[in-house]
Protein backbone atom coordinates (compact mmCIF):
# COMPACT_ATOMS: atom_id res chain seq x y z
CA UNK A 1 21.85 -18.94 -8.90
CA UNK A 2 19.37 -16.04 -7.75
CA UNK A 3 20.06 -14.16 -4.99
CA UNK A 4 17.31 -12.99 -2.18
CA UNK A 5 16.41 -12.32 0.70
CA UNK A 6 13.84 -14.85 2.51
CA UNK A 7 11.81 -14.79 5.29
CA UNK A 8 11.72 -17.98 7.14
CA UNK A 9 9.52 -19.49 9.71
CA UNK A 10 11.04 -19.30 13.22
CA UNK A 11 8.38 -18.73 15.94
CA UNK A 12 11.34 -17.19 18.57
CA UNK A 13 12.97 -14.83 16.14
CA UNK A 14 9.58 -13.72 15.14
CA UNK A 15 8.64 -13.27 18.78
CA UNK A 16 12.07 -11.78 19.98
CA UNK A 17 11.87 -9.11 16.86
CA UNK A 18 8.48 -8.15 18.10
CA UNK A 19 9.29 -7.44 21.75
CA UNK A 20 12.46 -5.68 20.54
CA UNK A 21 10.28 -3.39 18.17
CA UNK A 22 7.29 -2.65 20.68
CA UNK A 23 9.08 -2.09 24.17
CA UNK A 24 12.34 -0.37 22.53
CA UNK A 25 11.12 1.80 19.30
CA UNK A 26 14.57 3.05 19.17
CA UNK A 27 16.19 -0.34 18.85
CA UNK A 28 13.24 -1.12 15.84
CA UNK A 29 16.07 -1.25 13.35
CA UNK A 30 18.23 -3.55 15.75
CA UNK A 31 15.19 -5.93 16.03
CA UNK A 32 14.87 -6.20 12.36
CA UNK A 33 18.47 -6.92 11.71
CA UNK A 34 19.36 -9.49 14.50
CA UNK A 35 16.69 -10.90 15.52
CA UNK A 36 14.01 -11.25 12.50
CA UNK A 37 13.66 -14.65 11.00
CA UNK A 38 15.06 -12.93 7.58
CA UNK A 39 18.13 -14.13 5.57
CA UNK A 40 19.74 -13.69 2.38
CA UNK A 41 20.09 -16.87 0.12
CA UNK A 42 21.03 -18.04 -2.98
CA UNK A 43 18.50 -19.89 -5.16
CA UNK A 44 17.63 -20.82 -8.53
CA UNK A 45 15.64 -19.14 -10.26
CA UNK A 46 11.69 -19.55 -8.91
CA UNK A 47 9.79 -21.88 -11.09
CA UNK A 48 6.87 -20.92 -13.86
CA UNK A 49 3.60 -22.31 -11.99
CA UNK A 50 1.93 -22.93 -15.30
CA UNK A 51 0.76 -21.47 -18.27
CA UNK A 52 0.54 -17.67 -19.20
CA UNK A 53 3.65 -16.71 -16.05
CA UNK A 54 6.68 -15.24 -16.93
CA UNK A 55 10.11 -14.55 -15.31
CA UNK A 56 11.17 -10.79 -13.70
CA UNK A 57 13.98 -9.18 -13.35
CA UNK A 58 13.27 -6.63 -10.51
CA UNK A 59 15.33 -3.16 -11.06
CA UNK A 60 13.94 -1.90 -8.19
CA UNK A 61 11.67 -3.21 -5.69
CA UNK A 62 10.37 -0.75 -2.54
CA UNK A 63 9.90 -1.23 1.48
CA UNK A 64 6.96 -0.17 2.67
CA UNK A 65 5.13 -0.13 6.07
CA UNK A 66 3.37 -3.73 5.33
CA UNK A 67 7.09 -5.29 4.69
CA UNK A 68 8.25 -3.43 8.15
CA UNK A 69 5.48 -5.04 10.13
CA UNK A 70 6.32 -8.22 8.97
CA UNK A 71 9.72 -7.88 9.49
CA UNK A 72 9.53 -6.87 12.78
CA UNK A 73 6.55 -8.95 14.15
CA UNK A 74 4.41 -6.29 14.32
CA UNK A 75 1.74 -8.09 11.70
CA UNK A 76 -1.48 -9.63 12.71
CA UNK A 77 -1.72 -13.54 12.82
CA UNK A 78 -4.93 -12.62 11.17
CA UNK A 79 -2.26 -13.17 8.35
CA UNK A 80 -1.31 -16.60 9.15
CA UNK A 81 -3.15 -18.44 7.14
CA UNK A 82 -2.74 -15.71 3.85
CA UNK A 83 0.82 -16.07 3.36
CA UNK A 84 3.32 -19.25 2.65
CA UNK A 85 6.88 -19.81 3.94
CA UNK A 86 9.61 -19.23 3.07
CA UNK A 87 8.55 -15.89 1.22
CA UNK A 88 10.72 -13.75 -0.87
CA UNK A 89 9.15 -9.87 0.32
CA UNK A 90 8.77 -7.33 -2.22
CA UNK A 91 5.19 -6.46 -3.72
CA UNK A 92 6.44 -2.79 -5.06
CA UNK A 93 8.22 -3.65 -8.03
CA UNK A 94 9.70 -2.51 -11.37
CA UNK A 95 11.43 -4.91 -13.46
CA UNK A 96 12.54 -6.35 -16.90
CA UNK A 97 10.56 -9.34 -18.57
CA UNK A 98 13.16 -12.25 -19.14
CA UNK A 99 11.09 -13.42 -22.27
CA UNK A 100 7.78 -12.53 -24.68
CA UNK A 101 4.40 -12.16 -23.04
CA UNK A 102 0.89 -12.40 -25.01
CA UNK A 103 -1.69 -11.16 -23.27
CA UNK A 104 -5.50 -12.78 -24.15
CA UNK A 105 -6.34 -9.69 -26.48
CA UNK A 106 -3.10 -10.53 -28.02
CA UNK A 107 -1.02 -7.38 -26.91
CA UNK A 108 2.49 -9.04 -27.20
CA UNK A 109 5.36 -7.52 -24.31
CA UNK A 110 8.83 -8.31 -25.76
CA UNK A 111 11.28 -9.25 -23.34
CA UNK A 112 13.79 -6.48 -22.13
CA UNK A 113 10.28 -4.60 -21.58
CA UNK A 114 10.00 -2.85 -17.99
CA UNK A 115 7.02 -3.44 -16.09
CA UNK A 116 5.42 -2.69 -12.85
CA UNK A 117 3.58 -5.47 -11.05
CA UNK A 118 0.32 -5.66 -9.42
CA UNK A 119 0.77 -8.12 -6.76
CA UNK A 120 -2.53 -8.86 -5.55
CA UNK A 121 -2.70 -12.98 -6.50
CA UNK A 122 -6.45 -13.29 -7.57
CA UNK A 123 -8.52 -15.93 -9.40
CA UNK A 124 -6.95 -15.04 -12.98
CA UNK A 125 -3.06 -15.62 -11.28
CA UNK A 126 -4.66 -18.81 -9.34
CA UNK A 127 -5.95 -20.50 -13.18
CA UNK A 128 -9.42 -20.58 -11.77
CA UNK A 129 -12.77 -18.92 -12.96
CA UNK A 130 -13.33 -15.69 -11.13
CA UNK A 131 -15.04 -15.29 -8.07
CA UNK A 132 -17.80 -12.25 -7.77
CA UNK A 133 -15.15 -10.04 -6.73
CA UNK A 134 -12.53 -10.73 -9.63
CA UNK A 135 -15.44 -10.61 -12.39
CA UNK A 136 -16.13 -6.98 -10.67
CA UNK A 137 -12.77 -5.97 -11.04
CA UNK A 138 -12.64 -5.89 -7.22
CA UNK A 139 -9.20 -8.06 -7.29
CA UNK A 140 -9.05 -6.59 -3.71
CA UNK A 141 -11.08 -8.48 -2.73
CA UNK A 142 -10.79 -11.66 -4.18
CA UNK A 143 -11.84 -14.82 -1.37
CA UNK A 144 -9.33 -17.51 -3.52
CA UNK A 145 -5.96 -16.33 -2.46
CA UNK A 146 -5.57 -19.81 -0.68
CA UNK A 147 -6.57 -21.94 -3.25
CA UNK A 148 -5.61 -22.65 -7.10
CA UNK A 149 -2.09 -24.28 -8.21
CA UNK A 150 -0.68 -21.64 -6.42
CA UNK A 151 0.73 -21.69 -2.61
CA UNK A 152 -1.93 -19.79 -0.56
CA UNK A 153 -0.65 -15.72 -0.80
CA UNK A 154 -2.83 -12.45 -0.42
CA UNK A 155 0.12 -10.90 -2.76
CA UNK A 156 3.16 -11.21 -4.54
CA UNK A 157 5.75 -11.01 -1.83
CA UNK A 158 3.76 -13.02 0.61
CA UNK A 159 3.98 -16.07 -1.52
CA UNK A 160 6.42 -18.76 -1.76
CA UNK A 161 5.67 -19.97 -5.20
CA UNK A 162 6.27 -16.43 -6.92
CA UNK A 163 8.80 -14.99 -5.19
CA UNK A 164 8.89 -11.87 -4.55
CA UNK A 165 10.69 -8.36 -5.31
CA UNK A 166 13.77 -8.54 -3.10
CA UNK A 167 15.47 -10.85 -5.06
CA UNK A 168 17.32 -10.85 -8.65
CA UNK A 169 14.67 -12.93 -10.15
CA UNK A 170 10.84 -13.42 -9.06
CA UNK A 171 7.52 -14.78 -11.21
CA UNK A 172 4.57 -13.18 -12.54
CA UNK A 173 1.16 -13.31 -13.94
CA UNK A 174 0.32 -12.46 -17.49
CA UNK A 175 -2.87 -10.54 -15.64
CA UNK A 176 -0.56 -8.06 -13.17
CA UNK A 177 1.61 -6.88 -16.10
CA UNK A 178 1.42 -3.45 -16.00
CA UNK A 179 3.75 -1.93 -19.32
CA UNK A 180 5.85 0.94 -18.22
CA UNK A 181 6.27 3.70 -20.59
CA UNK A 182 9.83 4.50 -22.05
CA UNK A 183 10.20 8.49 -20.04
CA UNK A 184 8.83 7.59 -16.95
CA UNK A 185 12.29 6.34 -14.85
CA UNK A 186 12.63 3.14 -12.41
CA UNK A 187 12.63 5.92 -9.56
CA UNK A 188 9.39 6.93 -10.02
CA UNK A 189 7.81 3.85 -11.78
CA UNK A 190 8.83 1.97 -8.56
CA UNK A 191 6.12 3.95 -6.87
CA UNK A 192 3.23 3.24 -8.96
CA UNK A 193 1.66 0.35 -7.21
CA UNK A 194 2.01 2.45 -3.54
CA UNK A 195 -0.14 5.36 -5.95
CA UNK A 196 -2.48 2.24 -7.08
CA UNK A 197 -2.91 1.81 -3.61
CA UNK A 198 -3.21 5.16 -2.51
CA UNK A 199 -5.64 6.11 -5.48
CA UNK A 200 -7.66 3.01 -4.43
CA UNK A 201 -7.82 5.07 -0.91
CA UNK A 202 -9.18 7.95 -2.49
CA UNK A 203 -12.16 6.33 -4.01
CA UNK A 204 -13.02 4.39 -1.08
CA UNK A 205 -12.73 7.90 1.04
CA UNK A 206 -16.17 8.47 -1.22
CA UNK A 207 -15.60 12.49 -0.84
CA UNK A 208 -18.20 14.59 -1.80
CA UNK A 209 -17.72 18.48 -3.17
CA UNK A 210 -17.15 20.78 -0.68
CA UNK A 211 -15.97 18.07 2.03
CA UNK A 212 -13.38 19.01 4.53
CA UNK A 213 -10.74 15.78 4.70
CA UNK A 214 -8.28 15.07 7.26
CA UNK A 215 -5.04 12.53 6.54
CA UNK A 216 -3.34 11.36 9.68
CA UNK A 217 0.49 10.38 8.96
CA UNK A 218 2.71 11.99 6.14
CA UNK A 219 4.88 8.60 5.52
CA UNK A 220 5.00 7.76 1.84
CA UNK A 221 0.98 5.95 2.88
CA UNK A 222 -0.32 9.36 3.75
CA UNK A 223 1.76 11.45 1.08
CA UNK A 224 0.60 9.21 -2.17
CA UNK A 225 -2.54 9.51 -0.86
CA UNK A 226 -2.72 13.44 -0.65
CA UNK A 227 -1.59 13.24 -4.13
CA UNK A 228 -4.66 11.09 -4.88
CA UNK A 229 -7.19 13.25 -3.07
CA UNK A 230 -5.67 16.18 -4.22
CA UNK A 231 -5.92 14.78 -8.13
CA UNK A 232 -9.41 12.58 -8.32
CA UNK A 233 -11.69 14.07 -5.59
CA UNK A 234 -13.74 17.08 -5.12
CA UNK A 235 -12.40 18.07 -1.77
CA UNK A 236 -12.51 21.32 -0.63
CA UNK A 237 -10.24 20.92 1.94
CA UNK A 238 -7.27 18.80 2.82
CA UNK A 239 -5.70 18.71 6.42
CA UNK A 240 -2.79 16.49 6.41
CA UNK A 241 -0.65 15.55 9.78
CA UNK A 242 2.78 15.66 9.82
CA UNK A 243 5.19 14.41 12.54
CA UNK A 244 8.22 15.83 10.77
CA UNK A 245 10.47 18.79 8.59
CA UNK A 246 10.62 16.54 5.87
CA UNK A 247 6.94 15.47 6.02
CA UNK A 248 6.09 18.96 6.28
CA UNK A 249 7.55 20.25 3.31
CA UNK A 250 6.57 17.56 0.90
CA UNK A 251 2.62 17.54 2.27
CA UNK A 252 2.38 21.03 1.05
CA UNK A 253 3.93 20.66 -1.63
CA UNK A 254 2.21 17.81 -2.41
CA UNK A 255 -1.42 19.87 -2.20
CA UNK A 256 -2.37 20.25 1.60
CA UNK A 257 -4.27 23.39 2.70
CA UNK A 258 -2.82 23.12 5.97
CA UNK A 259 -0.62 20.71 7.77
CA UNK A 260 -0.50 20.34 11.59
CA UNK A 261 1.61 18.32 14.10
CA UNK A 262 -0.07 15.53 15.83
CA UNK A 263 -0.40 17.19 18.91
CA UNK A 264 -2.37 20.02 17.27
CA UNK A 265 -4.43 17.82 15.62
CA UNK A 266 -7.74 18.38 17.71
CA UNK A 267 -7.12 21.64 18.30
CA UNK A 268 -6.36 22.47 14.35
CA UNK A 269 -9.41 20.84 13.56
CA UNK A 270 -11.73 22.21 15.90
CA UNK A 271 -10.23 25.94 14.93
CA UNK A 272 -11.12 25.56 11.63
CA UNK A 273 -14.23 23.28 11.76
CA UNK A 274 -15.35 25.45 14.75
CA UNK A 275 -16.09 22.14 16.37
CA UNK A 276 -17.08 22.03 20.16
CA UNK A 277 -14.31 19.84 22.04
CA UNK A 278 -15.48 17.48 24.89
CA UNK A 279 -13.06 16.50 27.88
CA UNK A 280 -14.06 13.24 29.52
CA UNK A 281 -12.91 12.38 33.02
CA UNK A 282 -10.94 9.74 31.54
CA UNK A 283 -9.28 9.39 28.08
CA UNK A 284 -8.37 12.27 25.78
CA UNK A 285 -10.36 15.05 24.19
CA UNK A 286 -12.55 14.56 21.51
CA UNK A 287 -14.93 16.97 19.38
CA UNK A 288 -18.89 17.62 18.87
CA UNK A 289 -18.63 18.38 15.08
CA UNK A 290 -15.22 18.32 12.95
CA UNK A 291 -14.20 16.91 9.67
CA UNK A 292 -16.22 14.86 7.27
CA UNK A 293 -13.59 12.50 6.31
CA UNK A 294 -10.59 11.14 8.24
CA UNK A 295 -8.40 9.01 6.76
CA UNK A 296 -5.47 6.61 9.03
CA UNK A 297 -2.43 6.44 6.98
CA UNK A 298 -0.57 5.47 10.04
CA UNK A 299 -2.36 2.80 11.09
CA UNK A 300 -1.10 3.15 15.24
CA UNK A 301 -3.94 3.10 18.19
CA UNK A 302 -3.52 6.72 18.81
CA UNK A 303 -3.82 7.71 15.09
CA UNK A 304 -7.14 5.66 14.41
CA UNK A 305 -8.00 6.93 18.19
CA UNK A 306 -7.29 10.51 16.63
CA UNK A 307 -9.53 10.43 13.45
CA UNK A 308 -12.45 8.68 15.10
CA UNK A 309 -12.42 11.08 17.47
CA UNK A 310 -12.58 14.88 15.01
CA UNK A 311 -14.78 13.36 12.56
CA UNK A 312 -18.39 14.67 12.57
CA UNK A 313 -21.40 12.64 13.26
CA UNK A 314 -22.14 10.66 10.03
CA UNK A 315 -18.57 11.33 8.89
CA UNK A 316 -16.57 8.89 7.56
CA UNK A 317 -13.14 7.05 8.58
CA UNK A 318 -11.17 5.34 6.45
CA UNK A 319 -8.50 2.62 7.87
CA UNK A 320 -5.38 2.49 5.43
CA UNK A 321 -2.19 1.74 7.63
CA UNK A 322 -1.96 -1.11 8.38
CA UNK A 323 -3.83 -1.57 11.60
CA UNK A 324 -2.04 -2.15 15.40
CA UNK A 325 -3.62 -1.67 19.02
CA UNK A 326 -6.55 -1.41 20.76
CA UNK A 327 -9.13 1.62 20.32
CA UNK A 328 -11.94 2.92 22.27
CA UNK A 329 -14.98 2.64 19.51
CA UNK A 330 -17.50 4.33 21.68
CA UNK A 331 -17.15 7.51 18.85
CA UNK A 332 -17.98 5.40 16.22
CA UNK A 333 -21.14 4.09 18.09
CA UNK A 334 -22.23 7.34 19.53
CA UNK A 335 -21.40 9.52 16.50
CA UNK A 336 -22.67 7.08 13.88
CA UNK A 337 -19.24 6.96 11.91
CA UNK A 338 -18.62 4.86 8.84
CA UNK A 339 -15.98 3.10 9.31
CA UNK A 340 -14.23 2.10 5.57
CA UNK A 341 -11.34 -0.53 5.45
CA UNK A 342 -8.96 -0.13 2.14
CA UNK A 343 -6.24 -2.33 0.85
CA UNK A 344 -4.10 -2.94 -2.13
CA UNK A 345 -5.75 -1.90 -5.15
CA UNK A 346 -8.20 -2.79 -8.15
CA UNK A 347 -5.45 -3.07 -11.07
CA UNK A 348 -8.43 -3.75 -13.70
CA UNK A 349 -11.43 -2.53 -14.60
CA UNK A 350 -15.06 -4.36 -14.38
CA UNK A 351 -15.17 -7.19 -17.04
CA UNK A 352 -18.38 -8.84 -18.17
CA UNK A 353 -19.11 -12.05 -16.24
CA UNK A 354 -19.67 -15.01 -18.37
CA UNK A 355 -22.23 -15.17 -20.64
CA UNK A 356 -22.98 -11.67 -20.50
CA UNK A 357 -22.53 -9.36 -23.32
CA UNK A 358 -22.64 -6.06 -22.45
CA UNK A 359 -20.86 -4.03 -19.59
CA UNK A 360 -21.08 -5.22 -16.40
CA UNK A 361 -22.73 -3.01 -13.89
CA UNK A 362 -21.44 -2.28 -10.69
CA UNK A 363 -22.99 -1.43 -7.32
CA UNK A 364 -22.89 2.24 -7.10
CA UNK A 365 -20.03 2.58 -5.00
CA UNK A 366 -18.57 -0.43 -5.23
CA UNK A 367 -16.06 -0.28 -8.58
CA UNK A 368 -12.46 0.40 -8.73
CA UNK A 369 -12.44 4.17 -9.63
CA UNK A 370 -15.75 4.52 -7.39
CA UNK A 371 -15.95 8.24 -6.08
CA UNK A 372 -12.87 9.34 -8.41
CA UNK A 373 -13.02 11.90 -10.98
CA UNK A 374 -10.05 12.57 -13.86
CA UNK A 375 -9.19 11.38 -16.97
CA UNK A 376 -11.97 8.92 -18.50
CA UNK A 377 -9.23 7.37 -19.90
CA UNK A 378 -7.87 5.96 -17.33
CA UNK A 379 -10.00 3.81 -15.08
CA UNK A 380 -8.14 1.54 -13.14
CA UNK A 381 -6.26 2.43 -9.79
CA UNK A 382 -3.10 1.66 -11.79
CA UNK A 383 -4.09 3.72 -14.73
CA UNK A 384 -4.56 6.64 -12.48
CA UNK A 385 -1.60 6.13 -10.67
CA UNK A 386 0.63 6.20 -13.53
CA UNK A 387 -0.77 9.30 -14.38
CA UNK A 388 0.40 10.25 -11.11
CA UNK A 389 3.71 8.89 -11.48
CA UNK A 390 4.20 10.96 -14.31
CA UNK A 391 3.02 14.18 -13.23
CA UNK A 392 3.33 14.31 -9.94
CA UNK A 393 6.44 16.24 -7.80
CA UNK A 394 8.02 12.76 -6.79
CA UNK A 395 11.52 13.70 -7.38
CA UNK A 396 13.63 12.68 -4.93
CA UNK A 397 11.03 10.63 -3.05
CA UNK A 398 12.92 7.15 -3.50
CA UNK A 399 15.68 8.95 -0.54
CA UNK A 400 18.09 6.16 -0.71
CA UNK A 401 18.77 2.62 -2.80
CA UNK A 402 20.59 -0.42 -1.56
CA UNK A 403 22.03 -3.87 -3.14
CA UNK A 404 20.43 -6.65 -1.19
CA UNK A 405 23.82 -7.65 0.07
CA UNK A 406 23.00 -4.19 3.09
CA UNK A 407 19.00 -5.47 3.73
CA UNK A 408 20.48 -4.79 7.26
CA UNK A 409 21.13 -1.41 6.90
CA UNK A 410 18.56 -0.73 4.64
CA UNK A 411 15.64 -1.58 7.04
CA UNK A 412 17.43 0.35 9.22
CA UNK A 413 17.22 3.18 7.15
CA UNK A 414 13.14 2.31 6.39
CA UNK A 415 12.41 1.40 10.01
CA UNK A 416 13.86 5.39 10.79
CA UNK A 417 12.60 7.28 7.13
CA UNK A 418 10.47 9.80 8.90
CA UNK A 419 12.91 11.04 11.71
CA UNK A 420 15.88 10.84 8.36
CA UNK A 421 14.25 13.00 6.35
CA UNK A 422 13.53 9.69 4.25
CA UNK A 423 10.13 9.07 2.48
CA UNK A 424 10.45 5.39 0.17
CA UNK A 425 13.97 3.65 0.47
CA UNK A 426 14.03 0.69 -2.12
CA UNK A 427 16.11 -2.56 -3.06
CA UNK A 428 17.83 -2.33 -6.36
CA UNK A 429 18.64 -5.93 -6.62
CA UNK A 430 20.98 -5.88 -9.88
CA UNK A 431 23.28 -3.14 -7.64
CA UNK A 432 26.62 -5.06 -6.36
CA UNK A 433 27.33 -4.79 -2.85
C-alpha cells in the first residue's frame, strides 16, 4: 500500500477553510488542518496510464503558495474545470525511478536514478499530437490539459490519474523527466522546478539593459526569481520588497540593490526613480514616472495594486503569484501598462513541427528562454534552473522537512514561513513519522 495525502471533494470543508483563512489570517494554519477537505490515505500504488509512464518514488516533494491556496480555499474556481478529484498535491518533486526509462532519442534512465519532474501535463503526457503551443515548446501553454487518456489536470499534483508528490509513490511522463546530476543534493534539487518557474518569470519580465526592476514579495516566488533576474537579464537595477528579517537577509544576498518594506515601497521608488507621487481624494498614492518593470510575486490585491501603481508609463507588470482580490486598473489604462501573466514553465525547447526539417522559428518573444541571456547551453527554463540550483546560495532554503504522517503541522509551518524565518518547507515522504 502507498501512503498520501488526498484532497477530496467536499463543497463545506472547502468553503469553511476559506472563511477561516480570509476573515482570521492568524487561524490560516487552523483552517488548513481542521477544516480543509484533505486526508491522508493508504492506496496502491497509482496505475501506468499507458505507454512510455513510469513509477516515482518522491524523496522530497515541496509546498508552495499554489498548494496553500488550494488547501485553504483561497484558489479561483477558474480552476474547476483544470483539475480532477481526488488529487494527490505535490508538483515540486525529486524522486527515484522504480524501473528503466528510454526516452525517443534513446537516452536510457536506469532505475534507482533521481529525477526532478516537470509537472505541467501537455499533449506529449496526454498521447496526443501537439497543439501549436507544445510544438513551440510553450508547454505552458498547452489548451489539451482536459483531454487525452488522461483525467483533465493543468499539472502533476492537480491530477487524479498521476498522483502527485505528497505521497510514497506517484506516475510520470517519459517527456517531464528531468535527470538529476549525482552532487547536486535532494535539498536543493527539490527546488529546481520553483527556479524553472521563476526563470520562466524572468524571460517573460522581457528586461532590457539598463532597466530599473521592482519584485514585490520575498517568499521563496519572489526570492527564485531575484536569482533569475539577477543571473539571465540585463537589469541594472533590482528593488526587491521584503516583509521580513529573514526575507531581508536572503534578498540581498540573493543579488538585490536595495530592499524596502512594503510600506516604503512608493516612497523607495519614487526616491530613487525621482518619480512625482500623486494623492487622489480617494485610494492610495500612486506615482507619475517610477520603475520600468514590476513584477507580483505575492499575488494579494494590495501587492498587484502596489506595482501597477510605481511602474512608469509604458512599463511593464508582470503577474506571478498566484492572483486574489479585486484591483483598481485605472493605472494600467491611463499609464498604458503591459500587463504580462506567467505560469509554470517551458521544460523543453522549440521542436520542429511535423514535416518540417529545420529549426522551428519562434515569434520573437514568444520562446521559452525569450529575453534571457546565459549559458547557450542551456536553453530550457529547467536547464537554466539547474544551473541555478547548483550555483546558487540556496543552503538552508528548504527550513524544515516533515513525514506525511505531520501534513498538519507542516502546513502550519508553510501557511506561517515568512513570519518563522521559513522560506520552502517540503514533504519527505520515505521519512517515518
Amino acid at each position: 500500500m502507498t501512503r498520501g495525502l488526498e484532497l477530496y471533494r467536499s463543497m463545506p470543508r472547502y468553503a469553511a477553510a476559506r472563511v477561516l483563512s480570509s476573515r482570521v489570517p492568524s487561524l490560516a494554519g487552523a483552517a488548513a488542518t481542521s477544516a480543509a477537505p484533505l486526508r491522508l490515505v493508504d492506496r496502491g500504488d497509482p496505475a501506468l496510464p499507458g505507454r512510455g509512464w513510469v513509477t516515482v518514488r518522491p524523496s522530497l516533494a515541496g509546498i508552495c503558495g499554489s498548494d496553500l491556496a488550494t488547501v485553504t480555499g483561497q484558489s479561483s474556481f477558474y480552476f474547476s474545470p483544470l483539475v480532477s478529484m481526488p488529487f494527490t498535491p505535490g508538483h515540486e518533486v525529486v524522486g527515484t525511478l522504480q524501473s528503466d526509462a528510454v526516452l525517443a532519442d534513446g537516452t536510457v534512465y536506469r532505475a534507482g536514478s533521481r529525477v526532478v519532474i516537470d509537472p505541467v501535463l501537455g499533449c506529449e503526457a496526454r498521447g496526443l499530437d501537439p497543439c501549436v503551443n507544445c510544438v513551440a515548446g510553450l508547454t505552458s501553454r498547452c489548451d489539451r490539459v482536459t483531454v487525452g487518456h488522461l483525467s483533465p489536470g493543468l499539472q502533476t499534483g492537480y491530477c487524479k490519474d498521476t498522483g502527485g508528490g505528497w505521497s510514497r509513490a506517484m506516475v510520470a511522463h517519459l517527456s517531464q523527466l528531468h535527470p538529476v546530476p549525482g552532487d547536486l543534493p535532494d535539498e536543493r534539487a527539490v527546488l529546481v522546478e520553483p527556479l524553472a518557474t521563476a526563470v520562466h518569470t524572468a524571460g517573460r519580465a522581457r528586461v532590457a539593459a539598463g532597466d530599473r526592476v521592482l519584485v514585490i514579495g520575498s517568499g521563496a516566488v519572489g526570492l527564485f526569481t531575484l536569482l533569475a533576474l539577477r543571473a539571465y537579464t540585463p537589469a541594472a537595477h533590482i528593488t526587491v520588497v521584503a516583509k521580513h528579517r529573514r526575507q531581508v537577509e536572503l534578498a540581498r544576498a540573493f543579488g538585490a540593490d536595495e530592499v524596502l518594506s512594503p510600506s516604503d515601497a512608493l516612497g523607495g521608488v519614487r526616491r530613487a526613480t525621482r518619480a512625482l507621487r500623486a494623492e487622489p481624494e480617494l485610494g492610495g498614492p500612486y506615482l507619475l514616472g517610477g520603475v520600468d518593470v514590476a513584477v507580483d510575486c505575492a499575488g494579494s490585491a494590495s501587492s498587484l495594486s502596489t506595482a501597477l501603481r510605481v511602474t512608469r508609463a509604458g512599463g511593464r507588470v508582470v503577474l506571478s503569484g498566484v492572483p486574489s482580490g479585486s484591483v483598481d486598473l485605472t493605472p494600467l489604462w491611463y499609464r498604458e501598462l503591459e500587463l504580462v501573466g506567467t505560469y509554470a514553465s517551458s521544460g523543453r525547447t522549440g521542436r520542429p513541427a511535423a514535416g518540417e526539417d529545420g529549426p522551428l522559428r519562434e515569434p520573437a518573444g514568444a520562446g521559452p528562454a525569450a529575453g534571457l541571456d546565459g549559458d547557450g547551453g542551456a536553453r530550457s527554463d529547467f536547464g537554466r534552473a539547474f544551473a541555478l540550483a547548483a550555483s546558487a546560495p540556496l543552503d538552508g532554503v528548504v527550513s524544515a522537512v516533515y513525514p506525511l504522517a505531520r501534513w498538519r503541522e507542516a502546513l502550519d509551518h508553510a501557511l506561517s514561513a515568512g513570519r518563522l524565518g521559513a522560506v520552502k518547507i517540503a514533504f519527505d515522504p520515505t521519512m517515518s513519522a
